[in-house]
Protein backbone atom coordinates (compact mmCIF):
# COMPACT_ATOMS: atom_id res chain seq x y z
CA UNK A 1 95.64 95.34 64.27
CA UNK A 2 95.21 92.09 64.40
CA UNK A 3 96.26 88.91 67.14
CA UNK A 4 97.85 86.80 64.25
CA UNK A 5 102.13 86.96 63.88
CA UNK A 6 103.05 90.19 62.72
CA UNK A 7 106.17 91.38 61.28
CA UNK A 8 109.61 90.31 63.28
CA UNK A 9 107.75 86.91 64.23
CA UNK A 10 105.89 89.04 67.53
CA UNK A 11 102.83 86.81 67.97
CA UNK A 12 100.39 89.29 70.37
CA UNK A 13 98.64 87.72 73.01
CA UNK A 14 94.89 87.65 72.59
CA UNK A 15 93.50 91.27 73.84
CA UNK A 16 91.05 90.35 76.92
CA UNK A 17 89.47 87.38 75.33
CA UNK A 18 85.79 86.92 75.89
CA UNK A 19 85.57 84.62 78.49
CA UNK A 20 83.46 81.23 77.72
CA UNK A 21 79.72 80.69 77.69
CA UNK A 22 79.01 84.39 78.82
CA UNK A 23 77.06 86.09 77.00
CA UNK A 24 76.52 90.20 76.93
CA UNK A 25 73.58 91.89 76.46
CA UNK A 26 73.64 94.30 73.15
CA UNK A 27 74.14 98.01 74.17
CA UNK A 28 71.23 100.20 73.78
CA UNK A 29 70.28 103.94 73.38
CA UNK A 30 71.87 106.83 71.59
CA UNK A 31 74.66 108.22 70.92
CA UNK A 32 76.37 110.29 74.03
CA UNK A 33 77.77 114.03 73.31
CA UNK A 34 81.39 113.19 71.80
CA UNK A 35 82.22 117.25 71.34
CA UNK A 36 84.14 116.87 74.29
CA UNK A 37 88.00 117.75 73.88
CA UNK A 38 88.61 115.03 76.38
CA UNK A 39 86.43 112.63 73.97
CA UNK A 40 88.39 112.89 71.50
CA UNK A 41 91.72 112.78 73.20
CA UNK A 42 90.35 109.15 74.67
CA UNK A 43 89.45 107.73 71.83
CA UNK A 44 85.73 106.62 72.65
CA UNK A 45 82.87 107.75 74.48
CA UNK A 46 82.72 107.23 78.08
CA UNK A 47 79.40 106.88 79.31
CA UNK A 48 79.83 109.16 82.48
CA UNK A 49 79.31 112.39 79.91
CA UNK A 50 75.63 113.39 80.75
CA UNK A 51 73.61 116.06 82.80
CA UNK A 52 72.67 114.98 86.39
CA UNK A 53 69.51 116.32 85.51
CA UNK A 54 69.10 113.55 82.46
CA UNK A 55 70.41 110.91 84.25
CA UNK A 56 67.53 109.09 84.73
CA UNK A 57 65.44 109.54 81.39
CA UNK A 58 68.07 109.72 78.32
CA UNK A 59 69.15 106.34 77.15
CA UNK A 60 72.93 106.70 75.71
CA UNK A 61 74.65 103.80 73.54
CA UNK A 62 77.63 102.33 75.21
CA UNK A 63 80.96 101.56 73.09
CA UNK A 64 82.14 98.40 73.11
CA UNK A 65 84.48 97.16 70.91
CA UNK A 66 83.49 93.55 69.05
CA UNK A 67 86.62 92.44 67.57
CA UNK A 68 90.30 92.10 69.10
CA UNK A 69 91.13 93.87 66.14
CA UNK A 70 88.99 96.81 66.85
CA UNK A 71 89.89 96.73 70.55
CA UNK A 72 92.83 97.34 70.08
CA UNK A 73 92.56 99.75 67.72
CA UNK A 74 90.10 101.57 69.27
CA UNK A 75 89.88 101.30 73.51
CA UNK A 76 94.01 102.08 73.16
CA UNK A 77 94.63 105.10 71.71
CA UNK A 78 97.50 105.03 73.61
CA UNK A 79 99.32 102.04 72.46
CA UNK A 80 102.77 102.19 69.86
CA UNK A 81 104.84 99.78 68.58
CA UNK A 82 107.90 101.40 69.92
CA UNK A 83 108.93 103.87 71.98
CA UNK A 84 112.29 105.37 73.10
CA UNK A 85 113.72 104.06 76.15
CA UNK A 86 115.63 106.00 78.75
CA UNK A 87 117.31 104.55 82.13
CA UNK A 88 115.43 106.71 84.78
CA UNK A 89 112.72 107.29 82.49
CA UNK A 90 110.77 104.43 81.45
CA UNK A 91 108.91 104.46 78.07
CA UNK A 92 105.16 105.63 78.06
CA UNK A 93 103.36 102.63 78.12
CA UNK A 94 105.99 100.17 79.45
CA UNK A 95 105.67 97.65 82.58
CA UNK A 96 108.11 99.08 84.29
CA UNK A 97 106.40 102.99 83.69
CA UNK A 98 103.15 101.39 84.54
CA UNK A 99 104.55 99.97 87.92
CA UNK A 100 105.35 103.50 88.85
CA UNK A 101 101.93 105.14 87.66
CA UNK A 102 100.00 102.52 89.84
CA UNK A 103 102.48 102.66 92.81
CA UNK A 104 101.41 107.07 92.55
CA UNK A 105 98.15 106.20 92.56
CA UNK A 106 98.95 104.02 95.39
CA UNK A 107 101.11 105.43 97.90
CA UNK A 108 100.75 109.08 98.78
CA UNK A 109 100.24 111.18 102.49
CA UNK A 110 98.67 107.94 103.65
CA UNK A 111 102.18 106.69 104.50
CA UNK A 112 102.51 109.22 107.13
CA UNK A 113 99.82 107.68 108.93
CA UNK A 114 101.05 103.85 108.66
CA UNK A 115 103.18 104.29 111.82
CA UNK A 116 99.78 105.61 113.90
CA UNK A 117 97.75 102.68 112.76
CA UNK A 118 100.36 100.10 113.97
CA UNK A 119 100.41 101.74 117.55
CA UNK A 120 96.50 101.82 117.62
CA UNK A 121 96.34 98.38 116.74
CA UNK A 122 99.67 96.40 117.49
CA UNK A 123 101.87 94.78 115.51
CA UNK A 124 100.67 91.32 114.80
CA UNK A 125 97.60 92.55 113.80
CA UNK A 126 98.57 95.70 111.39
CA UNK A 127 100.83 93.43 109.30
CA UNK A 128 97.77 91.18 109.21
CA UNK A 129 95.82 94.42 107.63
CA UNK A 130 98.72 95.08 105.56
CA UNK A 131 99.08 91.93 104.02
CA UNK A 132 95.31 91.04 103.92
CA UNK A 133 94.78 94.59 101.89
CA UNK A 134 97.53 93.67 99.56
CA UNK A 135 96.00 90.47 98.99
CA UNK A 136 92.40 91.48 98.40
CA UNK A 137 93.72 94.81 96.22
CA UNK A 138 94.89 92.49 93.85
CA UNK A 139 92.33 90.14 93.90
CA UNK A 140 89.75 93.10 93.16
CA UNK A 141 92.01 94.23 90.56
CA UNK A 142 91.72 90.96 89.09
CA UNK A 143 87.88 91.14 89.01
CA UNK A 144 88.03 94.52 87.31
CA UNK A 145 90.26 93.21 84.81
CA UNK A 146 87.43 90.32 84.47
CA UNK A 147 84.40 92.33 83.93
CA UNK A 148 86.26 94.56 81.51
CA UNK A 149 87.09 90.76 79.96
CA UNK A 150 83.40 90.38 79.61
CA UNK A 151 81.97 93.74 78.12
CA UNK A 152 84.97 94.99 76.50
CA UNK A 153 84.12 98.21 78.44
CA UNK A 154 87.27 100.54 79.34
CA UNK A 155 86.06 102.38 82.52
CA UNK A 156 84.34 102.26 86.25
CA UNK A 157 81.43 104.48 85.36
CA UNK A 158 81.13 102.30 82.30
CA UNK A 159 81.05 99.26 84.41
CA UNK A 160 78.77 100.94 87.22
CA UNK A 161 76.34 101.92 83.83
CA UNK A 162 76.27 98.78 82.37
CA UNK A 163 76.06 96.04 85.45
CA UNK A 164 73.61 98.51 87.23
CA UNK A 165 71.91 101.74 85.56
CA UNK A 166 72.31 105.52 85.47
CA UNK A 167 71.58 105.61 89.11
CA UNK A 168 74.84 103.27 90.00
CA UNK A 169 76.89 105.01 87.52
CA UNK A 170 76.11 108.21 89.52
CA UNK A 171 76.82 107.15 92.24
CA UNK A 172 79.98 105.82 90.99
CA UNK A 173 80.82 109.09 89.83
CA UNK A 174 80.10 110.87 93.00
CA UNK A 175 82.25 108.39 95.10
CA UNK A 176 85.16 108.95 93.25
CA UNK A 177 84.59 113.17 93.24
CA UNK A 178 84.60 112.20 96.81
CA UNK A 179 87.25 110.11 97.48
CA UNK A 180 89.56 112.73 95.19
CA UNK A 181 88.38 115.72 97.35
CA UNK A 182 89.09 114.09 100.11
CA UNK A 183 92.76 113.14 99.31
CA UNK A 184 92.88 116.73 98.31
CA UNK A 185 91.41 118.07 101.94
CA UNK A 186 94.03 115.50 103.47
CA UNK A 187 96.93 116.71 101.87
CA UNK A 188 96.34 120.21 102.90
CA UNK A 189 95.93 119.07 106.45
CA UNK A 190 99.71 117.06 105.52
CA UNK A 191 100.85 120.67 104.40
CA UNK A 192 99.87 122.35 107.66
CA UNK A 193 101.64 119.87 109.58
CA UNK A 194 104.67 120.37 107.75
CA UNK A 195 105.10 123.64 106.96
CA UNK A 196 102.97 125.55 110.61
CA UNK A 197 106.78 123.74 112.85
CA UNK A 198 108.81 125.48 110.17
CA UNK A 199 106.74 129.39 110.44
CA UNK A 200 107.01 129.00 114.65
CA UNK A 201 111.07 128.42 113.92
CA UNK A 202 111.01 131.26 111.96
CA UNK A 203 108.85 133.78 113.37
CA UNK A 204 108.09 132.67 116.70
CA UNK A 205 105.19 131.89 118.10
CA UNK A 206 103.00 135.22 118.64
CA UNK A 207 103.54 135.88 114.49
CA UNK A 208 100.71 135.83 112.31
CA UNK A 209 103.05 133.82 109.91
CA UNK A 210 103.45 131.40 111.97
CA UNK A 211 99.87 130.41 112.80
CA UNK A 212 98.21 127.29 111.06
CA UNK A 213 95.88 128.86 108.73
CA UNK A 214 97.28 131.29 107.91
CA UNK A 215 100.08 129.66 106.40
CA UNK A 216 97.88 127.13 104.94
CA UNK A 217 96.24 129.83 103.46
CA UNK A 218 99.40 131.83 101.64
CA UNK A 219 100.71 128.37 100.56
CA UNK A 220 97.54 127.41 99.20
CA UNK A 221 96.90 130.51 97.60
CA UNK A 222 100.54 131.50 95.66
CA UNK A 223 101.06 127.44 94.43
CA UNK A 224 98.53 124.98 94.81
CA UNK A 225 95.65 127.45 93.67
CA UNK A 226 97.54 128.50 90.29
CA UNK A 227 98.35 124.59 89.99
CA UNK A 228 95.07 123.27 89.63
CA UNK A 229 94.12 126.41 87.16
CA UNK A 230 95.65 123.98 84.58
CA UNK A 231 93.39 122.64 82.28
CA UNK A 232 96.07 120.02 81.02
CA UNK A 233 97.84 117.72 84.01
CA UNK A 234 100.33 117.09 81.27
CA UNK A 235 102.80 119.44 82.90
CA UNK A 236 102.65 117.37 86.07
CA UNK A 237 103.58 113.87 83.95
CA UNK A 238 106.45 113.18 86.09
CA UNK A 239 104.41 113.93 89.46
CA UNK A 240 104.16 110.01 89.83
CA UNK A 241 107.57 108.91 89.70
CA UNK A 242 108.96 112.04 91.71
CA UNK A 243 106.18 110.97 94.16
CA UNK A 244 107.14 107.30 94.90
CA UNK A 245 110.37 108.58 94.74
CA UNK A 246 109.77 110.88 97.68
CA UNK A 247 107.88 108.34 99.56
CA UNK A 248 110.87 105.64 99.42
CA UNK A 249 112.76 108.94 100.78
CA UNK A 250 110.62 109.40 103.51
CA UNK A 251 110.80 105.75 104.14
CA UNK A 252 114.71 105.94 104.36
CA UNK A 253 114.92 109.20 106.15
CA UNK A 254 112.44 107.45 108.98
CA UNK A 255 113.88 104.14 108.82
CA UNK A 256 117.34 105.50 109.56
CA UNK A 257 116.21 107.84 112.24
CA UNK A 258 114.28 105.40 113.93
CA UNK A 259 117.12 103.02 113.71
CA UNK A 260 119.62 105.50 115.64
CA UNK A 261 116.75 106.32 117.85
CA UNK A 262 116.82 102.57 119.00
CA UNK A 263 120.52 102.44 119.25
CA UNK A 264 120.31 105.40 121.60
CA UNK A 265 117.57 104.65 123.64
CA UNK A 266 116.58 101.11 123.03
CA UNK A 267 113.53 99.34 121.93
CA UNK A 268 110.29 101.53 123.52
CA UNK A 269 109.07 99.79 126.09
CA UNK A 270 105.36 100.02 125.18
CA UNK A 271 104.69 97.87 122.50
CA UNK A 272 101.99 95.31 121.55
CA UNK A 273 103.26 92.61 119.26
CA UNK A 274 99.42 90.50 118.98
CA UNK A 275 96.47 93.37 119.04
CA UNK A 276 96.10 96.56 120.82
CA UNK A 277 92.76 95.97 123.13
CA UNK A 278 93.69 98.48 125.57
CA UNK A 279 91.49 101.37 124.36
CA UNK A 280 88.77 98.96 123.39
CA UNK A 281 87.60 99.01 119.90
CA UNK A 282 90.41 101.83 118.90
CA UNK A 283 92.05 99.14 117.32
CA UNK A 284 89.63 99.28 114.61
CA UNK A 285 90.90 102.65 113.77
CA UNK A 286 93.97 101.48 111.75
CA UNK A 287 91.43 99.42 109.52
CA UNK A 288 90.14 102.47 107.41
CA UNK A 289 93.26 103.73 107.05
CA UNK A 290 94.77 100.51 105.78
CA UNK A 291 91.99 100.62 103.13
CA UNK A 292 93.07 103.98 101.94
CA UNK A 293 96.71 103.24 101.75
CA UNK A 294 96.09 100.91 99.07
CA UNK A 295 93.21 102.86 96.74
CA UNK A 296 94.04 102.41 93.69
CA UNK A 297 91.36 100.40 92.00
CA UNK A 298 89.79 104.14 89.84
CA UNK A 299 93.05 104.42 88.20
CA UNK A 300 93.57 100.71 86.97
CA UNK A 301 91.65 101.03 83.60
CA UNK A 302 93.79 103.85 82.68
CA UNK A 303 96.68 102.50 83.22
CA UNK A 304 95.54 99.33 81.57
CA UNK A 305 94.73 101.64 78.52
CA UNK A 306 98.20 103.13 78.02
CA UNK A 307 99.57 99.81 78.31
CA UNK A 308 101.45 98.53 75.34
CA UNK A 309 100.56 95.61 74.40
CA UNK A 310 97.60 95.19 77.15
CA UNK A 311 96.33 92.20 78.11
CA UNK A 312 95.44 90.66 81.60
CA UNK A 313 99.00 88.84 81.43
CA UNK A 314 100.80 92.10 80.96
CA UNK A 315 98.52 93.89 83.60
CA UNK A 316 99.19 91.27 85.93
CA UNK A 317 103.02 91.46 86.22
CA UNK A 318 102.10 95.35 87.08
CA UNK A 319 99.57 95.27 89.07
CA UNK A 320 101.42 92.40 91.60
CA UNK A 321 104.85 94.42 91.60
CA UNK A 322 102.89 97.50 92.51
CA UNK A 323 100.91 95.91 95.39
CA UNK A 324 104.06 93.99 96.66
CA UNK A 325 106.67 97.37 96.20
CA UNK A 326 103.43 99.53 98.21
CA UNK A 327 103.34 96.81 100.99
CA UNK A 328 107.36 96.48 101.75
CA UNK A 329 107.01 100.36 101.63
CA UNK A 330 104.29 100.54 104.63
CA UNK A 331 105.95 97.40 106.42
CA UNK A 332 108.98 99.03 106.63
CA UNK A 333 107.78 102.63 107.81
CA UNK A 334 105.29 101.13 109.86
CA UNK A 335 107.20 98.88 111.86
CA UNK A 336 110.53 100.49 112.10
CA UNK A 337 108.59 103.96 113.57
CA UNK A 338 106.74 101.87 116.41
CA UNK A 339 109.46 99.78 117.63
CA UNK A 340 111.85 103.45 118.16
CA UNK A 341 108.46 105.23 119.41
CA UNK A 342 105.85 102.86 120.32
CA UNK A 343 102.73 104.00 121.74
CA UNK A 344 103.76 108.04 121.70
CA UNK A 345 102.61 108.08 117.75
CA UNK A 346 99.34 107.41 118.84
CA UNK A 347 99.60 110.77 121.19
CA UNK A 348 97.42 113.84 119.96
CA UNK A 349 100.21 115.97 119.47
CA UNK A 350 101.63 113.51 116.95
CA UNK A 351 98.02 113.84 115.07
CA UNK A 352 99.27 110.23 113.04
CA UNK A 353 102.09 112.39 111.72
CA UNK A 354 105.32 110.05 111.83
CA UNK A 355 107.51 113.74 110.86
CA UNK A 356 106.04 115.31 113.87
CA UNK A 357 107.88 112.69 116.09
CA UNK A 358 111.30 114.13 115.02
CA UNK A 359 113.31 117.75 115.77
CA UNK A 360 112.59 120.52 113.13
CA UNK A 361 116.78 120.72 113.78
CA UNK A 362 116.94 117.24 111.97
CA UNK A 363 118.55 117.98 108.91
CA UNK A 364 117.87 114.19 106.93
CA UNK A 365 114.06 114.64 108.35
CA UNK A 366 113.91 118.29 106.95
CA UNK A 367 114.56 117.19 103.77
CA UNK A 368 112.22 114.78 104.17
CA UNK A 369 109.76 116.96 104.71
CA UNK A 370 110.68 119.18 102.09
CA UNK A 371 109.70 115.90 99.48
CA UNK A 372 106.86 115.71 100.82
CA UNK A 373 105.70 119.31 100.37
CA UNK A 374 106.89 119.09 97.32
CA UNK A 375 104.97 115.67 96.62
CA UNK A 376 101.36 117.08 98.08
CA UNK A 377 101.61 120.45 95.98
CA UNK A 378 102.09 118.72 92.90
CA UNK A 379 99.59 116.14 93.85
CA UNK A 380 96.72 117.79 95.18
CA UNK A 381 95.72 119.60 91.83
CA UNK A 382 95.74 116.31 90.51
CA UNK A 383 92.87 115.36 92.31
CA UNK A 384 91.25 119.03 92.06
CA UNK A 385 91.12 117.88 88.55
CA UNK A 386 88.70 115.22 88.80
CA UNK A 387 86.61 116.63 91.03
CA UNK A 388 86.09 119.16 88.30
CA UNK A 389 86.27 117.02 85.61
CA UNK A 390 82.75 115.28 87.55
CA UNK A 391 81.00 118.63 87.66
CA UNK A 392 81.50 119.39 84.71
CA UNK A 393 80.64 116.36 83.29
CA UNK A 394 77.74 115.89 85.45
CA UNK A 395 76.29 119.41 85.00
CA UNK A 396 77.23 121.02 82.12
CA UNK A 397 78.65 118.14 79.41
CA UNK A 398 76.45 120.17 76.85
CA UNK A 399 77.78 123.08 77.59
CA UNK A 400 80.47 125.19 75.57
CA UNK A 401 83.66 125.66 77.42
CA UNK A 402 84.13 128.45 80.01
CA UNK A 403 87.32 129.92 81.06
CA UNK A 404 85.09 132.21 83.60
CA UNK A 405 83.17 128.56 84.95
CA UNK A 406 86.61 126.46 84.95
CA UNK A 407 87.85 129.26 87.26
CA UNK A 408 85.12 129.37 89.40
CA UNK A 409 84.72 125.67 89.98
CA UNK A 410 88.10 125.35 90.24
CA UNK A 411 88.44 128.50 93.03
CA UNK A 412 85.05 126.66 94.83
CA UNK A 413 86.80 124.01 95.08
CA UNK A 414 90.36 124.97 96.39
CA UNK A 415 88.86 126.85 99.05
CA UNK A 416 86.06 124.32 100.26
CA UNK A 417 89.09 122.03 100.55
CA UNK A 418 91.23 124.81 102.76
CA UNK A 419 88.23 125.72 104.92
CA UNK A 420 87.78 121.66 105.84
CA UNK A 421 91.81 121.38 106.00
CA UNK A 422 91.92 124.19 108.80
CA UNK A 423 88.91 122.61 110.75
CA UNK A 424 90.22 119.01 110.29
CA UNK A 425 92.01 117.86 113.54
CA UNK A 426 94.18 115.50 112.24
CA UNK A 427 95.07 113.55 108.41
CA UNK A 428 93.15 110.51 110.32
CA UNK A 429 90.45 111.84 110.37
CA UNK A 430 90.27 112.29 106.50
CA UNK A 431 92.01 108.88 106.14
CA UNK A 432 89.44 106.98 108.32
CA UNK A 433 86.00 108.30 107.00
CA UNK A 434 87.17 108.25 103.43
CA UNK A 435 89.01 104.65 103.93
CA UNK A 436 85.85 103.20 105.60
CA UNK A 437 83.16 104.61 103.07
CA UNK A 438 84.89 105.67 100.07
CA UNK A 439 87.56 103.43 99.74
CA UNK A 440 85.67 100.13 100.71
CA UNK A 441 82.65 100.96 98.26
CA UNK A 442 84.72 102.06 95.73
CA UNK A 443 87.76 99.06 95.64
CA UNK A 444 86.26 96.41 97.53
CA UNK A 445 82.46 96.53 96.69
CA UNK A 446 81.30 97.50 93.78
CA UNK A 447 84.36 95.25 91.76
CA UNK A 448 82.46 91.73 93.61
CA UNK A 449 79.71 93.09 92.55
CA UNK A 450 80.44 93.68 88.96
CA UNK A 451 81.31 90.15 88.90
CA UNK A 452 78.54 88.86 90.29
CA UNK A 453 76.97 90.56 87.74
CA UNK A 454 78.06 89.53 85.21
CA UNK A 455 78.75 85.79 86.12
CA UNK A 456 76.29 83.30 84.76
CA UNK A 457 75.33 80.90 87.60
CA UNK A 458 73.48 80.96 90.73
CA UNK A 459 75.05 83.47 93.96
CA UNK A 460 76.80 80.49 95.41
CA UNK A 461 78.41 78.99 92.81
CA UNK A 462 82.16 78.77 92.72
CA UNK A 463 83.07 81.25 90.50
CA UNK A 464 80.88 83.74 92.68
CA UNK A 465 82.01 82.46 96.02
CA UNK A 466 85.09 84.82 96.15
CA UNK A 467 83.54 87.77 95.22
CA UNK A 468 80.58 87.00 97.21
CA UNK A 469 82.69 87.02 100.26
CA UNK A 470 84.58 89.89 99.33
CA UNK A 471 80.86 92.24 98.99
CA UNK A 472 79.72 90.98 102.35
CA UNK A 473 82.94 91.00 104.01
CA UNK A 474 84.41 94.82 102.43
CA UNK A 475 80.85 96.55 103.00
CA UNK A 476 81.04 95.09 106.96
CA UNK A 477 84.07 96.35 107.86
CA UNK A 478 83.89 99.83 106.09
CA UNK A 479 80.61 100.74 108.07
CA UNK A 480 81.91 99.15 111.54
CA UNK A 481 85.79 101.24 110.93
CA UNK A 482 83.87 104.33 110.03
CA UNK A 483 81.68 104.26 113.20
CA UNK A 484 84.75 103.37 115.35
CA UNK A 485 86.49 106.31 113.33
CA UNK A 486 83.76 108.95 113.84
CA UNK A 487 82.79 107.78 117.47
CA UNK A 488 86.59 107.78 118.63
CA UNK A 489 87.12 111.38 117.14
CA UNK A 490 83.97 113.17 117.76
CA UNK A 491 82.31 111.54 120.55
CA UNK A 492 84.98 109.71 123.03
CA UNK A 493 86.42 111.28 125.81
């Protein structure tokens, strides 16, 4: 396909042109495995498909498309003409789908904790976080979407390869596995919150059923375990929409809660409209956790791929209207919570939980739970899956496929996640080590320094300045919020 007028008098815009005076160094190696079923389903050869053990010594050939024409054709398997359009449905593909596949990838059991990290840091100076993190996930979106401009390379790994060896590209890899398992570990720490109020109710307190992990355990084991036995996430296509869907429930379901909680008791006295310095550097707890809410930056090249028509302008428009829809979604839970509840959401028996501030008699709040169960079954064996999908790839990519090793891996996993859920004391925990290390590596780091990379020009020239700033500034604040996180849980009074 090419970028000239084609029939109809549609005149494409230019697929990610090459920017200007940059030049590429040729690819170089051999060919990578492409017996993969998922190879072929992509459409080209990612580069992350190689033994740990040969990670080091076996050169592999990266595929990078030379033309538009072969771009296209190529890197977007994905992409059709047309497609049928429905009015709750949007078309595969579409701005409007890809809104919602970003905004799934974006919002998630993080939301829960929004309210916690305004009352640990006050007002003034969460919305600052908020609106700074909005800011600078676009902005790193925008340099992702500019080093794929200059290698014509479709994924992170590929990136992480490319800009700096097998040994980035690993760790890459293993960052991600992490980050995933670690959403996965937080949303069974989410379920246990929800669903342990609901067993006490029910069988009072000196049940069996009603204890923590033991519920964790039978929920874990008759739905989520079966759920990420799939070897196709297919069946969960939906689980994005019905997600963001669920959050803007939660979002109403608190908001309107909170709001009759005012009108019944007032404003709570104890709030901090500038920064919370009362419990010294506590304040830096909300930072991690602001980092997490808005990880997204591992999903943006497939969503860019299933694009129609892709091209920075097109990935733009979605990748703004995502960040701006995420960010009115945290204002508005975030806020509304701490001016009905102020400082009691940062209280231990909360544990950052915004539902754990209402009555289990509540009936709007039950249901809102009950979306929210439903949204962390569905999505935690979506990120069992590419933890897997990593060990596999990074262990046995030679190997035939194994229904008895899928099983295992995928058991190993499932209950290495439950055993960490149970000893977890609270989702802010998981949200403030992985949003410090993770998360700041992952979607603040590594896309400055792909750019500066790949830039010609000295460090401090202007087209390096930003990103530049963004590397020093990202890889500061994740280690100082992760030692405030792990010092304030583990070693404070």
């Amino acid at each position: 396909m090419s970028n000239k007028s084609r029939a109809g008098g549609d005149v494409r815009e230019p697929l990610l042109p090459l920017g200007a005076n940059v030049k590429v160094a040729p690819p170089y190696g051999s060919p990578a495995n492409t017996r993969d079923a998922y190879t072929r389903k992509l459409g080209y050869v990612p580069l992350i498909f190689q033994r740990m053990v040969n990670f080091v010594t076996t050169p592999r050939k990266m595929d990078r498309a030379t033309t538009h024409g072969e771009a296209e054709a190529s890197s977007f398997p994905h992409h059709q003409d047309g497609s049928s359009s429905s009015m709750f449905i949007p078309p595969p593909g579409s701005i409007r789908g890809s809104i919602f596949n970003l905004m799934g990838a974006t919002l998630g059991a993080g939301a829960l904790s929004l309210p916690y990290a305004v009352a640990v840091s006050g007002v003034g100076f969460a919305l600052a976080q908020l609106f700074l993190a909005a800011f600078l996930t676009i902005y790193s979106i925008s340099l992702l979407m500019r080093a794929g401009d200059i290698t014509k390379l479709k994924s992170y790994e590929d990136l992480a390869m490319y800009c700096f060896g097998k040994r980035a590209e690993l760790f890459v890899e293993v960052c991600i596995m992490v980050f995933s398992f670690g959403i996965a570990v937080a949303y069974l720490v989410t379920l246990g919150d929800l669903i342990t109020p609901l067993g006490l109710l029910v069988f009072g307190p000196d049940s069996i059923w009603s204890t923590r992990w033991f519920l964790m355990s039978l929920f874990c084991a008759t739905i989520m375990w079966p759920l990420s036995l799939l070897r196709d996430m297919t069946s969960l296509q939906f689980s994005s929409m019905l997600g963001v869907f669920s959050i803007i429930f939660l979002v109403v379901a608190v908001a309107i809660r909170s709001g009759m909680h005012i009108h019944q008791d007032g404003v709570s006295p104890s709030l901090d409209w500038g920064m919370n310095v009362s419990h010294g550097p506590d304040f830096m707890l909300s930072v991690p956790i602001v980092m997490f809410a808005f990880t997204n930056q591992p999903n943006v090249f497939s969503i860019f791929t299933e694009l129609q028509r892709p091209c920075i302008r097109r990935m733009s428009k979605v990748v703004d209207r995502a960040a701006y829809a995420s960010l009115s979604i945290y204002v508005v839970i975030g806020l509304v919570a701490y001016v009905a509840f102020g400082h009691s959401l940062a209280d231990p028996v909360v544990k950052g939980n915004i539902l754990l501030s209402f009555p289990m008699s509540d009936v709007l709040i039950a249901f809102a739970r009950a979306a929210i169960t439903f949204t962390v079954a569905v999505a935690y064996p979506m990120n069992i899956f590419p933890c897997r999908f990593s060990i596999d790839m990074m262990f046995f990519a030679q190997a035939k496929e194994s229904l008895v090793r899928h099983v295992v891996v995928s058991t190993g996993l499932v209950i290495t996640s439950l055993v960490l859920a149970i000893f977890c004391p609270n989702i802010n925990v998981i949200f403030g080590i992985i949003g410090g290390t993770c998360s700041s590596v992952v979607c603040f780091c590594f896309p400055a320094a792909f750019v500066l990379k790949l830039e010609p020009g000295p460090i401090c020239s202007r087209a390096k300045l930003g990103p530049l700033v963004l590397f020093i500034g990202s890889a500061i604040i994740g280690i100082v919020s992760t030692g405030v996180t792990i010092w304030s849980n583990f070693y404070a009074n």
